[in-house]
PDB file of N, CA and C in Angstrom:
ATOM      1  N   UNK A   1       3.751 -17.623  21.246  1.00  0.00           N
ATOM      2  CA  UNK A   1       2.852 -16.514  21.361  1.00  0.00           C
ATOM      3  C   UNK A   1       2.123 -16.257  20.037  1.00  0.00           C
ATOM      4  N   UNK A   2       2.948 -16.314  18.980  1.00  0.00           N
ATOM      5  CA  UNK A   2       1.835 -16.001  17.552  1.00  0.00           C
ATOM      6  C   UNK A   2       1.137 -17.590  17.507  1.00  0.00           C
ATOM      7  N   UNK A   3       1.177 -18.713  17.827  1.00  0.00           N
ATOM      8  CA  UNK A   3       0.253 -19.947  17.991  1.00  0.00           C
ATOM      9  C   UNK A   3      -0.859 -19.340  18.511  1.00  0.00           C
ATOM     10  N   UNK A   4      -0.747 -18.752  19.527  1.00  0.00           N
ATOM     11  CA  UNK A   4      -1.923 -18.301  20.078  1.00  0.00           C
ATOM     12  C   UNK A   4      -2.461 -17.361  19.823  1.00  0.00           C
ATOM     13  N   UNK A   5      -2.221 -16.404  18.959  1.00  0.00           N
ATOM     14  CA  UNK A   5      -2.539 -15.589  17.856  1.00  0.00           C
ATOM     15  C   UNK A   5      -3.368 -15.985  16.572  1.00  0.00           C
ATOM     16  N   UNK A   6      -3.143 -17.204  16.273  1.00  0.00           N
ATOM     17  CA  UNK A   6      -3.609 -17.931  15.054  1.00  0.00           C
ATOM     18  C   UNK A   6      -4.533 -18.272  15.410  1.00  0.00           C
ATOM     19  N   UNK A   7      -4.422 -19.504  16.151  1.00  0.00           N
ATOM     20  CA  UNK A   7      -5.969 -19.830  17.267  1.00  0.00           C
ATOM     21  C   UNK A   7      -7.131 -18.775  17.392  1.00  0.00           C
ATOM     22  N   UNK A   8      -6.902 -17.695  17.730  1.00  0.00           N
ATOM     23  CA  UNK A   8      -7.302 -16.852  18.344  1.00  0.00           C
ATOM     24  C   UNK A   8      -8.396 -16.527  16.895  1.00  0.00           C
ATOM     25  N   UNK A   9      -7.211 -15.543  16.046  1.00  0.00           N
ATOM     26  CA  UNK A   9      -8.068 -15.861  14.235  1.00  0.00           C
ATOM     27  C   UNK A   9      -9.021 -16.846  14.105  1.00  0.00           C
ATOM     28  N   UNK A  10      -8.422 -18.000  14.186  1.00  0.00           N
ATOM     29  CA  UNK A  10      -9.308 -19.274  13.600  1.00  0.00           C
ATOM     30  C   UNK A  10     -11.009 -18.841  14.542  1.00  0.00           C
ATOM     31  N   UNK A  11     -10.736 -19.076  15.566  1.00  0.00           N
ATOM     32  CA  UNK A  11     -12.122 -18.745  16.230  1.00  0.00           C
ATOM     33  C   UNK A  11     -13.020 -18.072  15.935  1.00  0.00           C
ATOM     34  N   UNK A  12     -12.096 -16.909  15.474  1.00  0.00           N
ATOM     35  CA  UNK A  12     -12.850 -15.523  15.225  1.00  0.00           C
ATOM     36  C   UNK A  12     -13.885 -15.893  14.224  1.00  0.00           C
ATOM     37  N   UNK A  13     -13.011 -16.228  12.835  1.00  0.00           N
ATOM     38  CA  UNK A  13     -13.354 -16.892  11.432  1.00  0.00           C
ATOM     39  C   UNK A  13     -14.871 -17.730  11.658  1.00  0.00           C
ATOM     40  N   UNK A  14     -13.977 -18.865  12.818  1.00  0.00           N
ATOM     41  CA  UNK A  14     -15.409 -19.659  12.700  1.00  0.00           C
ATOM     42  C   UNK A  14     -16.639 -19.248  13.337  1.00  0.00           C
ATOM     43  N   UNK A  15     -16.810 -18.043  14.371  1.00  0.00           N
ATOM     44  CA  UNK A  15     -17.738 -18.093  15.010  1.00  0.00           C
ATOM     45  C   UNK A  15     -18.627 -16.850  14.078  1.00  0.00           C
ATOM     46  N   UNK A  16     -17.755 -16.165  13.534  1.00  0.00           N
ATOM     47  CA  UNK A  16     -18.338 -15.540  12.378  1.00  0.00           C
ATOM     48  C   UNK A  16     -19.173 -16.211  11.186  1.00  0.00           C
ATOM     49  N   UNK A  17     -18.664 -17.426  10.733  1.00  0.00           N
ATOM     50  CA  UNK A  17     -19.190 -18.065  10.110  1.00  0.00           C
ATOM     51  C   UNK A  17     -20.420 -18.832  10.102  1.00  0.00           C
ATOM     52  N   UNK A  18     -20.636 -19.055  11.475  1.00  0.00           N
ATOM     53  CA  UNK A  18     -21.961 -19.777  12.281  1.00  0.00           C
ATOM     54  C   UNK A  18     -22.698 -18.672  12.660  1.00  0.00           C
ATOM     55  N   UNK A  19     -22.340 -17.497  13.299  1.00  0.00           N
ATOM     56  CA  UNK A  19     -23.817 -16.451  12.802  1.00  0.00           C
ATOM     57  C   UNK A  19     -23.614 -15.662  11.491  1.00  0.00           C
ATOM     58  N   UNK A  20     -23.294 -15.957  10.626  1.00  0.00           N
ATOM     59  CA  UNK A  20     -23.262 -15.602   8.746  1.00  0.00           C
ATOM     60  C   UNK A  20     -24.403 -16.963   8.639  1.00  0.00           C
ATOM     61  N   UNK A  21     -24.176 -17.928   8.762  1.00  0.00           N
ATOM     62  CA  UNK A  21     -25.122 -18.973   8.464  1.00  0.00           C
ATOM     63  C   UNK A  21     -26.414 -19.081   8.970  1.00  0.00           C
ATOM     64  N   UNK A  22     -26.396 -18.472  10.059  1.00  0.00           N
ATOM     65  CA  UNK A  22     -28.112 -18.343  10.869  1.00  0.00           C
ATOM     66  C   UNK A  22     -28.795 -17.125   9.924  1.00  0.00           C
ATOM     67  N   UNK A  23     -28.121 -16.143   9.591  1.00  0.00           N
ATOM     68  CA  UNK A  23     -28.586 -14.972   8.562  1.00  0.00           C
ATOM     69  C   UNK A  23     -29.253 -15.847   6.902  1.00  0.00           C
ATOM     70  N   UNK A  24     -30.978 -14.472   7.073  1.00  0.00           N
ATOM     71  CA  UNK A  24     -31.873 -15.176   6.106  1.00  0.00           C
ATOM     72  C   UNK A  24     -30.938 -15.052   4.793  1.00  0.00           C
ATOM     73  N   UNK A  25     -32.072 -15.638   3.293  1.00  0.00           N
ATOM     74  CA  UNK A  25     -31.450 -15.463   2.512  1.00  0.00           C
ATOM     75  C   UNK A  25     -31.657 -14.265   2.038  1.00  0.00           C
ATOM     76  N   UNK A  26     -32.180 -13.761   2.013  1.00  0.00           N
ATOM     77  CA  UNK A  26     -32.483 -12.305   1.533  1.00  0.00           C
ATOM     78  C   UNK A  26     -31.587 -11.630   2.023  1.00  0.00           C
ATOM     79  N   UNK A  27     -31.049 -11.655   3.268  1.00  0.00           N
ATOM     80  CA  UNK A  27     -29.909 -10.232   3.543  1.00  0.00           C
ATOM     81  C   UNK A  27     -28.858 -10.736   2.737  1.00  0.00           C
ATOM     82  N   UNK A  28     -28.438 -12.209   2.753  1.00  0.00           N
ATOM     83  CA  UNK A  28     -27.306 -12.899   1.941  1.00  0.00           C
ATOM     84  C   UNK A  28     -27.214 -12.019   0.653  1.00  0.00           C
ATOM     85  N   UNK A  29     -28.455 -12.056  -0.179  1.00  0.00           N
ATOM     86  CA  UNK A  29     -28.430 -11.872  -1.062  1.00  0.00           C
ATOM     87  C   UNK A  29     -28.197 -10.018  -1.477  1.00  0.00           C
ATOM     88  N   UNK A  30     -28.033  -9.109  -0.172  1.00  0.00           N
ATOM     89  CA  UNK A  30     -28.636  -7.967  -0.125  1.00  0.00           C
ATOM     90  C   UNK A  30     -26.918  -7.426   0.341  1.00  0.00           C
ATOM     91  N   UNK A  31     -26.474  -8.339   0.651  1.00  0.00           N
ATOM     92  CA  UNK A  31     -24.893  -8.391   0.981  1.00  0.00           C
ATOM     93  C   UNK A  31     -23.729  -8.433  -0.535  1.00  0.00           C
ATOM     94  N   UNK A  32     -24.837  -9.433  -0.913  1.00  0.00           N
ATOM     95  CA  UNK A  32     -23.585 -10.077  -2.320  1.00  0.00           C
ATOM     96  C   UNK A  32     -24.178  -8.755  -2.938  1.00  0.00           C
ATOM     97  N   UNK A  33     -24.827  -8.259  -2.922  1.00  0.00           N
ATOM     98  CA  UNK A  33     -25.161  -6.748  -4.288  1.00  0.00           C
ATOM     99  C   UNK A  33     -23.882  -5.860  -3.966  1.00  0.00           C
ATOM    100  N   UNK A  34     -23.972  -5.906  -2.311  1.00  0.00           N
ATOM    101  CA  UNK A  34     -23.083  -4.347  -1.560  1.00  0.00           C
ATOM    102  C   UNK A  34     -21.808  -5.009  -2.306  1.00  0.00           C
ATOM    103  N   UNK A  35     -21.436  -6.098  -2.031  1.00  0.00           N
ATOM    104  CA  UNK A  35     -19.992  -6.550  -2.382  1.00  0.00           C
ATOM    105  C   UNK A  35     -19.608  -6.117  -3.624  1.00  0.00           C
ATOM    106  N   UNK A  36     -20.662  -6.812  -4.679  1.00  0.00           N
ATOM    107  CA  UNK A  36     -20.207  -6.397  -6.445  1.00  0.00           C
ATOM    108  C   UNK A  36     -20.151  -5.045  -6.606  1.00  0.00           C
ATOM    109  N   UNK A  37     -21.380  -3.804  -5.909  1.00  0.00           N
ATOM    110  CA  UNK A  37     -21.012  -2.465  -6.037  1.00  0.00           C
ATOM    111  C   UNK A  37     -19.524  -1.909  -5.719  1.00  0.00           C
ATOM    112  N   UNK A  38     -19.456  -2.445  -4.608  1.00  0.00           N
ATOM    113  CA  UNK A  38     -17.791  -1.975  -3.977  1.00  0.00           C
ATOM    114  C   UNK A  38     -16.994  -2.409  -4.619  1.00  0.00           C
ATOM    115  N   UNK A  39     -16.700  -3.594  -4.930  1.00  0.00           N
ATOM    116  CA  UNK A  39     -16.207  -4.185  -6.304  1.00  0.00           C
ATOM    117  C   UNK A  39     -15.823  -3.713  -7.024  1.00  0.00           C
ATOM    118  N   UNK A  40     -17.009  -2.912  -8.139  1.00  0.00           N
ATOM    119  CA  UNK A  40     -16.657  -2.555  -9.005  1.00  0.00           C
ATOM    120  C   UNK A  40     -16.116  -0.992  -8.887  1.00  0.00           C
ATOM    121  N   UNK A  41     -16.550  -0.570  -7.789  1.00  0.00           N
ATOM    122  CA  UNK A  41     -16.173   1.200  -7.233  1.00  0.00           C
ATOM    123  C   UNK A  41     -14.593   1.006  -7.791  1.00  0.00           C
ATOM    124  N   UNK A  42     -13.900  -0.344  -6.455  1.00  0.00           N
ATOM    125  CA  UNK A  42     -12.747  -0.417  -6.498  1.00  0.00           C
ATOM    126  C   UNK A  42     -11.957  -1.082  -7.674  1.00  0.00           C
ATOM    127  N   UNK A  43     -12.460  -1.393  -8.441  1.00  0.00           N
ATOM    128  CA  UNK A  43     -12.223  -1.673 -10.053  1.00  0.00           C
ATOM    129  C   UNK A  43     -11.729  -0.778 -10.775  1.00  0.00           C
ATOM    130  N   UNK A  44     -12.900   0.699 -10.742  1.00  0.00           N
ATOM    131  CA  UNK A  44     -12.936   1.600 -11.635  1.00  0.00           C
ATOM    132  C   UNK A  44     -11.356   2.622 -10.950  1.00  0.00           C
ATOM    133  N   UNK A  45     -11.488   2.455  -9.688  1.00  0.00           N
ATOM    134  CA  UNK A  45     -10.408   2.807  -8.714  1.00  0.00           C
ATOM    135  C   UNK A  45      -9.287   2.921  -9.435  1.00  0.00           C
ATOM    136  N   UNK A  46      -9.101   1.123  -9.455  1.00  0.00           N
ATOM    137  CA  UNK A  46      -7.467   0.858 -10.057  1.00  0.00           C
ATOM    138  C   UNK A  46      -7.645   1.277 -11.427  1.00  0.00           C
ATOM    139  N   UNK A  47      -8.300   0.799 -11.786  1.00  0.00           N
ATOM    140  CA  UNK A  47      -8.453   1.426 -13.745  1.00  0.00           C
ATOM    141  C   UNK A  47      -7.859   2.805 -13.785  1.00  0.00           C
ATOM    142  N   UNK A  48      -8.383   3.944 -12.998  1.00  0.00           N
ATOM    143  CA  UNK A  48      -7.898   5.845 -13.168  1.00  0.00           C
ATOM    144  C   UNK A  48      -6.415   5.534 -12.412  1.00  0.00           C
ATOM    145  N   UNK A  49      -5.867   4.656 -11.609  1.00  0.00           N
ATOM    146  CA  UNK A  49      -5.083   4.590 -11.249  1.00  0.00           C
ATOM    147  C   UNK A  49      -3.756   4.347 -12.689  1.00  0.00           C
ATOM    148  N   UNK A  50      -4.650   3.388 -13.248  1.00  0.00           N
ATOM    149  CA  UNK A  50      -3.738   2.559 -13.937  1.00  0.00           C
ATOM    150  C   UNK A  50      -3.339   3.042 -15.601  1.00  0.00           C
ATOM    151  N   UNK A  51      -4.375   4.023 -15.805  1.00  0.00           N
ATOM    152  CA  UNK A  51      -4.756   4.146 -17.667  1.00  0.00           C
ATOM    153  C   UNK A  51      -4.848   6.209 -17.257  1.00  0.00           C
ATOM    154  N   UNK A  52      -5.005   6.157 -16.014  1.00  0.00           N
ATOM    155  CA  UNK A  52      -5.181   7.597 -16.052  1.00  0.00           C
ATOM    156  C   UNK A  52      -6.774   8.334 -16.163  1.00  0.00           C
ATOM    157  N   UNK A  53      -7.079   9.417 -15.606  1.00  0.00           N
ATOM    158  CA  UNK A  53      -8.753   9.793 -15.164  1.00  0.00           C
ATOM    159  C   UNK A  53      -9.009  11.368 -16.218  1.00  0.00           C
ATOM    160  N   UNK A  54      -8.793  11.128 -17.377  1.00  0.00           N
ATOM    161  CA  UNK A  54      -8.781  12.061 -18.305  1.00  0.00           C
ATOM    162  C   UNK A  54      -9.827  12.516 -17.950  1.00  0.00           C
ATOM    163  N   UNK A  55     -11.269  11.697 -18.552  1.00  0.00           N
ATOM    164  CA  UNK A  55     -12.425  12.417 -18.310  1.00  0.00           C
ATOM    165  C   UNK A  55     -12.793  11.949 -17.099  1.00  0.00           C
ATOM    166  N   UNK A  56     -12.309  13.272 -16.225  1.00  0.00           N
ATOM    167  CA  UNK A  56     -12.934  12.610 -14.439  1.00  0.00           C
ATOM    168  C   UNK A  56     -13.930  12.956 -14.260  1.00  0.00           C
ATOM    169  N   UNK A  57     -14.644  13.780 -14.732  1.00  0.00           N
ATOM    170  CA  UNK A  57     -16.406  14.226 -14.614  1.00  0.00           C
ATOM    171  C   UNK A  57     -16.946  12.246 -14.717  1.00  0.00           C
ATOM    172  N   UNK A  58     -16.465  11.417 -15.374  1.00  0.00           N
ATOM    173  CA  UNK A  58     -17.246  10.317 -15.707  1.00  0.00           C
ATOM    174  C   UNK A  58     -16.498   8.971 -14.695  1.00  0.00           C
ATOM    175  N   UNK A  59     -15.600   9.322 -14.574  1.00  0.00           N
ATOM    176  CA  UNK A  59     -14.625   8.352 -12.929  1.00  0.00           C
ATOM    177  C   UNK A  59     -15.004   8.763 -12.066  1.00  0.00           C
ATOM    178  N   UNK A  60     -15.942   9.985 -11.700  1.00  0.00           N
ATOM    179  CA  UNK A  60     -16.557  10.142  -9.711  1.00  0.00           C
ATOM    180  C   UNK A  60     -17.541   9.976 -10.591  1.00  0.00           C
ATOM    181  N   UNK A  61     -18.375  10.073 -11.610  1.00  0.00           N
ATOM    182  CA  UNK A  61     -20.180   9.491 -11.465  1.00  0.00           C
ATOM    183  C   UNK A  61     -19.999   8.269 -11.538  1.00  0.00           C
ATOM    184  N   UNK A  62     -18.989   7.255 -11.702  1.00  0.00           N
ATOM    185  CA  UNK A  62     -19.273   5.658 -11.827  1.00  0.00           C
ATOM    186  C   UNK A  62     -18.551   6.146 -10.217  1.00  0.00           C
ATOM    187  N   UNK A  63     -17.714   6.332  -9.764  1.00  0.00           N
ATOM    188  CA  UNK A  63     -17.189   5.770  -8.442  1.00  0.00           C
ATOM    189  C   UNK A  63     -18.451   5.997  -7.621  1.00  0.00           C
ATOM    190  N   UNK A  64     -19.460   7.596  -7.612  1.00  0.00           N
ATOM    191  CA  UNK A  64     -20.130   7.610  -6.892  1.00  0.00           C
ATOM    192  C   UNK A  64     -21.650   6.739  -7.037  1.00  0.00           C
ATOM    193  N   UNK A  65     -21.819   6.595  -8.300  1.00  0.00           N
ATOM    194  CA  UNK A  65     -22.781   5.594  -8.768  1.00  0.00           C
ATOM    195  C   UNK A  65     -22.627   4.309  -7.775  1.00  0.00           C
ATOM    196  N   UNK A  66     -21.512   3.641  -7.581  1.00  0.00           N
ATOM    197  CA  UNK A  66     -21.439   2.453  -6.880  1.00  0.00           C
ATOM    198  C   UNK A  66     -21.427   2.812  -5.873  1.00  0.00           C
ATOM    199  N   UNK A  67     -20.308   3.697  -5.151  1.00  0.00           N
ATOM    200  CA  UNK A  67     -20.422   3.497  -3.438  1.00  0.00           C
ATOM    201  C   UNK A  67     -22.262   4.319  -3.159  1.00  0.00           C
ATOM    202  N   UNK A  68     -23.109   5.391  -3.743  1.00  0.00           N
ATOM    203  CA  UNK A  68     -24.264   5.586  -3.513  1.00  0.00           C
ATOM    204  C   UNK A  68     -25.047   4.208  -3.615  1.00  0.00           C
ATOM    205  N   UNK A  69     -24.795   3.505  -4.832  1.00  0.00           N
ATOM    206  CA  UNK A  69     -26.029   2.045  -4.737  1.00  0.00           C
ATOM    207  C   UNK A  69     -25.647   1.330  -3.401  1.00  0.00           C
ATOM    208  N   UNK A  70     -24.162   1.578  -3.281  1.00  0.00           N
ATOM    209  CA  UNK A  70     -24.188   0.440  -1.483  1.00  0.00           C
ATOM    210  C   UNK A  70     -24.794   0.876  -0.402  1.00  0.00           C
ATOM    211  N   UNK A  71     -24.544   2.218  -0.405  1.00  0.00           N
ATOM    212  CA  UNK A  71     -25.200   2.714   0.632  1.00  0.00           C
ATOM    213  C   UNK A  71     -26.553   2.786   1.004  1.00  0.00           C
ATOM    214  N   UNK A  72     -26.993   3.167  -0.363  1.00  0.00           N
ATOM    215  CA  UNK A  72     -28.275   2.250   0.225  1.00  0.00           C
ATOM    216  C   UNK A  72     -28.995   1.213  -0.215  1.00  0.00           C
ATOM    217  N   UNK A  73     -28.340   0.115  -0.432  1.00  0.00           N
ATOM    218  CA  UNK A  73     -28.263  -1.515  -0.467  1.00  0.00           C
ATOM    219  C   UNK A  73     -28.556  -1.372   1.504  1.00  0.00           C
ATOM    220  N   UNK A  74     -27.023  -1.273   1.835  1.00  0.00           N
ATOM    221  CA  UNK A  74     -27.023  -1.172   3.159  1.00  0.00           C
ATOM    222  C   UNK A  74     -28.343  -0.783   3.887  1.00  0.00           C
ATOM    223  N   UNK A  75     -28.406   0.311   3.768  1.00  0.00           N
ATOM    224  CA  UNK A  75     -29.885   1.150   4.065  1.00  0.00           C
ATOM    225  C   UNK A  75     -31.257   0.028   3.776  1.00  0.00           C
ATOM    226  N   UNK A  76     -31.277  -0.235   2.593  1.00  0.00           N
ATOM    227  CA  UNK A  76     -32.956  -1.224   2.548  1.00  0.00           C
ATOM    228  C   UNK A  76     -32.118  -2.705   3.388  1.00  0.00           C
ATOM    229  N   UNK A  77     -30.912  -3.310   3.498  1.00  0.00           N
ATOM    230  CA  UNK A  77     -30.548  -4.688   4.403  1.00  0.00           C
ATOM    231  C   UNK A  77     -31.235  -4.053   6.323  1.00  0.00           C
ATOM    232  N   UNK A  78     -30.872  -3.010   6.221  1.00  0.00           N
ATOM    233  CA  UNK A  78     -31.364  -2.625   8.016  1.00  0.00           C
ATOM    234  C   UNK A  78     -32.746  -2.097   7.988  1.00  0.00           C
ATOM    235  N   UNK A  79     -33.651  -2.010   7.076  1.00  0.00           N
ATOM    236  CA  UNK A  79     -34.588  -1.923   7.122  1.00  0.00           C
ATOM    237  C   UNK A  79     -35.174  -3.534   7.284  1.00  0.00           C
ATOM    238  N   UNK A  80     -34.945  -4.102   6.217  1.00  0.00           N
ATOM    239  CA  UNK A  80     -35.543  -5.145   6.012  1.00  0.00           C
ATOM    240  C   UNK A  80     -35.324  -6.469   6.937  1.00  0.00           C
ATOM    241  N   UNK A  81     -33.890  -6.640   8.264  1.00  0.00           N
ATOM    242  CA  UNK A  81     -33.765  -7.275   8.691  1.00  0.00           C
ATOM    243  C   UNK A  81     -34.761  -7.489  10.431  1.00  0.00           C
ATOM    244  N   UNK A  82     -34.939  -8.892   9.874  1.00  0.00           N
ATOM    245  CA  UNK A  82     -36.140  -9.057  11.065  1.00  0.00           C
ATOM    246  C   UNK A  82     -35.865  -8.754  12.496  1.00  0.00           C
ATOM    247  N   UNK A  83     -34.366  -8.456  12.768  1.00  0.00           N
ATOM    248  CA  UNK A  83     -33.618  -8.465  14.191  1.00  0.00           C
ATOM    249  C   UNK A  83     -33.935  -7.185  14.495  1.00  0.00           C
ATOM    250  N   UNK A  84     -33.858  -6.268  13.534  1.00  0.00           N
ATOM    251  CA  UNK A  84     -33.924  -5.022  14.087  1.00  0.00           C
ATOM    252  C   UNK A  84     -35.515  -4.151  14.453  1.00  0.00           C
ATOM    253  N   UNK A  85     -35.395  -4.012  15.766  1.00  0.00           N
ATOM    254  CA  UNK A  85     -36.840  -3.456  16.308  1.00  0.00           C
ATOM    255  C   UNK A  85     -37.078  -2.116  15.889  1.00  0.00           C
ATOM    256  N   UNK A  86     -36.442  -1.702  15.389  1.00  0.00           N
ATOM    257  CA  UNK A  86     -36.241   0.380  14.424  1.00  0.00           C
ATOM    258  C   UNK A  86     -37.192   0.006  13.998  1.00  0.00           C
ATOM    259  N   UNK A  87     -37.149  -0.624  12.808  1.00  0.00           N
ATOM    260  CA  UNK A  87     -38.216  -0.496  11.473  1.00  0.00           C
ATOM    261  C   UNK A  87     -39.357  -2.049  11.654  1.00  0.00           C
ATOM    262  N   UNK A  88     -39.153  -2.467  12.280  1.00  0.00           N
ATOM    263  CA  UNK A  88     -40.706  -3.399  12.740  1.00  0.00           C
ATOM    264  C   UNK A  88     -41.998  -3.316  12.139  1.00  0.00           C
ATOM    265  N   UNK A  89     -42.576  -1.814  12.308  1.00  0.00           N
ATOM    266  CA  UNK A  89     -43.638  -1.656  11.310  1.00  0.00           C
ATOM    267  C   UNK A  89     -43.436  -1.535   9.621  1.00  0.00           C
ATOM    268  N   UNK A  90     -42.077  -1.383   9.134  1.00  0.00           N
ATOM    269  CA  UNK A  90     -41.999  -1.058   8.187  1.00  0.00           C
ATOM    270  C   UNK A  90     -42.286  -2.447   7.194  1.00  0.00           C
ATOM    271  N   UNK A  91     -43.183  -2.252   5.826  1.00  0.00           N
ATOM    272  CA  UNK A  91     -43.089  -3.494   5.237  1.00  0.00           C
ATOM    273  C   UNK A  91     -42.134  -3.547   4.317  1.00  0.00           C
ATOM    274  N   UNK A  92     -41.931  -5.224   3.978  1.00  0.00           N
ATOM    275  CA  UNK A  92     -40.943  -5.306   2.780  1.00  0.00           C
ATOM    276  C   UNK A  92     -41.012  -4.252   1.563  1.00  0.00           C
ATOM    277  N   UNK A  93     -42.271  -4.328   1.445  1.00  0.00           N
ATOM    278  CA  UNK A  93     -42.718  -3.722   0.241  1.00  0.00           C
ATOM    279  C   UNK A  93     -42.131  -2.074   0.251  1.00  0.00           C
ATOM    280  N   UNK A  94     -42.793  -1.554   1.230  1.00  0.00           N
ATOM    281  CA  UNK A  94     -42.246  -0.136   1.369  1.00  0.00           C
ATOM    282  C   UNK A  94     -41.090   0.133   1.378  1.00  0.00           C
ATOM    283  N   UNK A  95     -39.652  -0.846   2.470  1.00  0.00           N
ATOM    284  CA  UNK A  95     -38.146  -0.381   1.834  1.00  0.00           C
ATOM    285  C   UNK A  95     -38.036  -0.724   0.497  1.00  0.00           C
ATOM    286  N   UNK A  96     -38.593  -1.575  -0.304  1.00  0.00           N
ATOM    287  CA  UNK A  96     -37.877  -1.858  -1.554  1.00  0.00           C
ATOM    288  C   UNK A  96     -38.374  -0.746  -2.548  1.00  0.00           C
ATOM    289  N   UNK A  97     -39.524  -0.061  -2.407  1.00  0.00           N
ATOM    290  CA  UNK A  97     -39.894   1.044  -2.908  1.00  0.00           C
ATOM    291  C   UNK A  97     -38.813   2.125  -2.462  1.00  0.00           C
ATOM    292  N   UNK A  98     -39.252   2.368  -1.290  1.00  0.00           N
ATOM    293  CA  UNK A  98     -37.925   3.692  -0.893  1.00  0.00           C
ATOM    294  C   UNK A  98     -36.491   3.359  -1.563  1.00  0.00           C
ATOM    295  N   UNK A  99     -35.676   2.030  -1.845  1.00  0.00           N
ATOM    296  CA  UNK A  99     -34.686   2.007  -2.486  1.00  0.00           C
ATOM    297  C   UNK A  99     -35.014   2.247  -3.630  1.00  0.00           C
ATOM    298  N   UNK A 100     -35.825   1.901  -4.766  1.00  0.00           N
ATOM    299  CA  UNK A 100     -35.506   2.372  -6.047  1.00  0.00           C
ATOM    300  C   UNK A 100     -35.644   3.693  -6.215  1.00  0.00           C
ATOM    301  N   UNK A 101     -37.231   4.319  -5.144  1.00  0.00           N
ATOM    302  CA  UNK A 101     -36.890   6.081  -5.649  1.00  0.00           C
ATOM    303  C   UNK A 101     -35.817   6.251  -5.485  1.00  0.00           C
ATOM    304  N   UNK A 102     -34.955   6.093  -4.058  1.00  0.00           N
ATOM    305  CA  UNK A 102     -33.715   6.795  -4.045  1.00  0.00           C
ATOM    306  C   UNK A 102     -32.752   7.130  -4.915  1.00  0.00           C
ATOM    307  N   UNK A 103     -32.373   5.295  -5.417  1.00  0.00           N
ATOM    308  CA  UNK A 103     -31.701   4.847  -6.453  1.00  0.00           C
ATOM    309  C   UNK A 103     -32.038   5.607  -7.772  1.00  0.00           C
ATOM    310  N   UNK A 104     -32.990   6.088  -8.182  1.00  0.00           N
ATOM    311  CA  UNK A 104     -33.424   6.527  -9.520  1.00  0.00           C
ATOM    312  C   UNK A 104     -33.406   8.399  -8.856  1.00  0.00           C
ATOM    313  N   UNK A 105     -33.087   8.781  -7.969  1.00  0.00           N
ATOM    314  CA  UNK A 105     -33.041   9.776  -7.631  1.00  0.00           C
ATOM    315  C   UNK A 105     -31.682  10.132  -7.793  1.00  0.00           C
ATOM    316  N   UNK A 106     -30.371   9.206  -7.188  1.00  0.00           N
ATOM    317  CA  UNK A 106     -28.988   9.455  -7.031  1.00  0.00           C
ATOM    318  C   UNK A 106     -28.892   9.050  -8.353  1.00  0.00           C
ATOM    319  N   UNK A 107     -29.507   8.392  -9.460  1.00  0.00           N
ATOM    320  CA  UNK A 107     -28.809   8.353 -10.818  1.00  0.00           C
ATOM    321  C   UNK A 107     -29.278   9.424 -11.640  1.00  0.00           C
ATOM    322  N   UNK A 108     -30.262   9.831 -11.208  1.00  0.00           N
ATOM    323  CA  UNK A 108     -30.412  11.224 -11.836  1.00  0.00           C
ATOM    324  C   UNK A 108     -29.483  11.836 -11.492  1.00  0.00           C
ATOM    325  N   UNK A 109     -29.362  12.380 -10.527  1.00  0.00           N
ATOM    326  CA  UNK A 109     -28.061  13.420 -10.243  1.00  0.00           C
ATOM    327  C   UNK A 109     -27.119  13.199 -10.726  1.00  0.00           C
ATOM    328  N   UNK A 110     -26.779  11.674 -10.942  1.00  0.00           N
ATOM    329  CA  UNK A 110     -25.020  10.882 -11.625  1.00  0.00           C
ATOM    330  C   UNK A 110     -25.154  11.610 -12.880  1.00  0.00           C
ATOM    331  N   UNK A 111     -26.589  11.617 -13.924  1.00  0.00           N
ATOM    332  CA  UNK A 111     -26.498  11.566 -15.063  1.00  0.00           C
ATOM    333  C   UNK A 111     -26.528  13.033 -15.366  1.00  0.00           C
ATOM    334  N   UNK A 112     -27.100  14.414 -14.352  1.00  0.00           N
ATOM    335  CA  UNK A 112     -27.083  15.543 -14.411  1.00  0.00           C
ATOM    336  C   UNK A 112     -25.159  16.047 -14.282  1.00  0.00           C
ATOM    337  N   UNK A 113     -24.740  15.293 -13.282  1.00  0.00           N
ATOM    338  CA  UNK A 113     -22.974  15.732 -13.529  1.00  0.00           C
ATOM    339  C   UNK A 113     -22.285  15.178 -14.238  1.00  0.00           C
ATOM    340  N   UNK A 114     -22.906  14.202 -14.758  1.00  0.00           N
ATOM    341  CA  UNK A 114     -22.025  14.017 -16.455  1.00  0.00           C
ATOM    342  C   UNK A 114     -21.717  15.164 -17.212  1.00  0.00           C
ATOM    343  N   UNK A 115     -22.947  15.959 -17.018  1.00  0.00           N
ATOM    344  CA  UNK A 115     -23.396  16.634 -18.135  1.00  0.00           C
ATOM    345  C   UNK A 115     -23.643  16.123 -19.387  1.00  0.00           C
TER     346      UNK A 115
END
């Protein structure tokens, strides 16, 4: 019964892998950003875990600094992907604009609760 459990995995794996491979390069690339942000969220994570979160005013503006850049990483990948009929009229040009205001909007705020 867990043989057929494994199997079952393996499939999963591979059929995941064959539509990961039909995906352009640009979302690829719009993916590997989300990953290193979360990454490093969960980096800074273990670090307050590990050394302690003295100055925590500056451990939630980096934690929120990263999980905000994924989110909307995420946000300009579903804009920008050709599958989705939502944003059709929308051009490249215009999500990648709307991400940096945002982005330069949520780091303002990071850099206003620093104080």
């Amino acid at each position: 019964m867990a043989r057929s459990g494994g199997k079952d995995a393996q499939a999963l794996f591979h059929s995941l892998r064959t539509a990961y491979a039909a995906t352009p390069t640009n979302l690829k690339m719009i993916d590997l950003y989300v990953g290193f942000a979360v990454l490093t969220a969960v980096i800074q994570v273990i670090y307050m875990a590990l050394v302690g979160s003295f100055p925590f005013n500056s451990f939630l503006s980096g934690v929120l600094s990263c999980v905000g850049t994924a989110v909307l990483a995420v946000c300009r990948r579903i804009q920008v992907n050709k599958e989705n009929k939502e944003f059709k009229d929308l051009a490249p040009e215009r999500a990648f604009a709307d991400f940096v205001m945002c982005n330069l909007v949520l780091h303002l705020v990071i850099m206003n609760f620093l104080g």
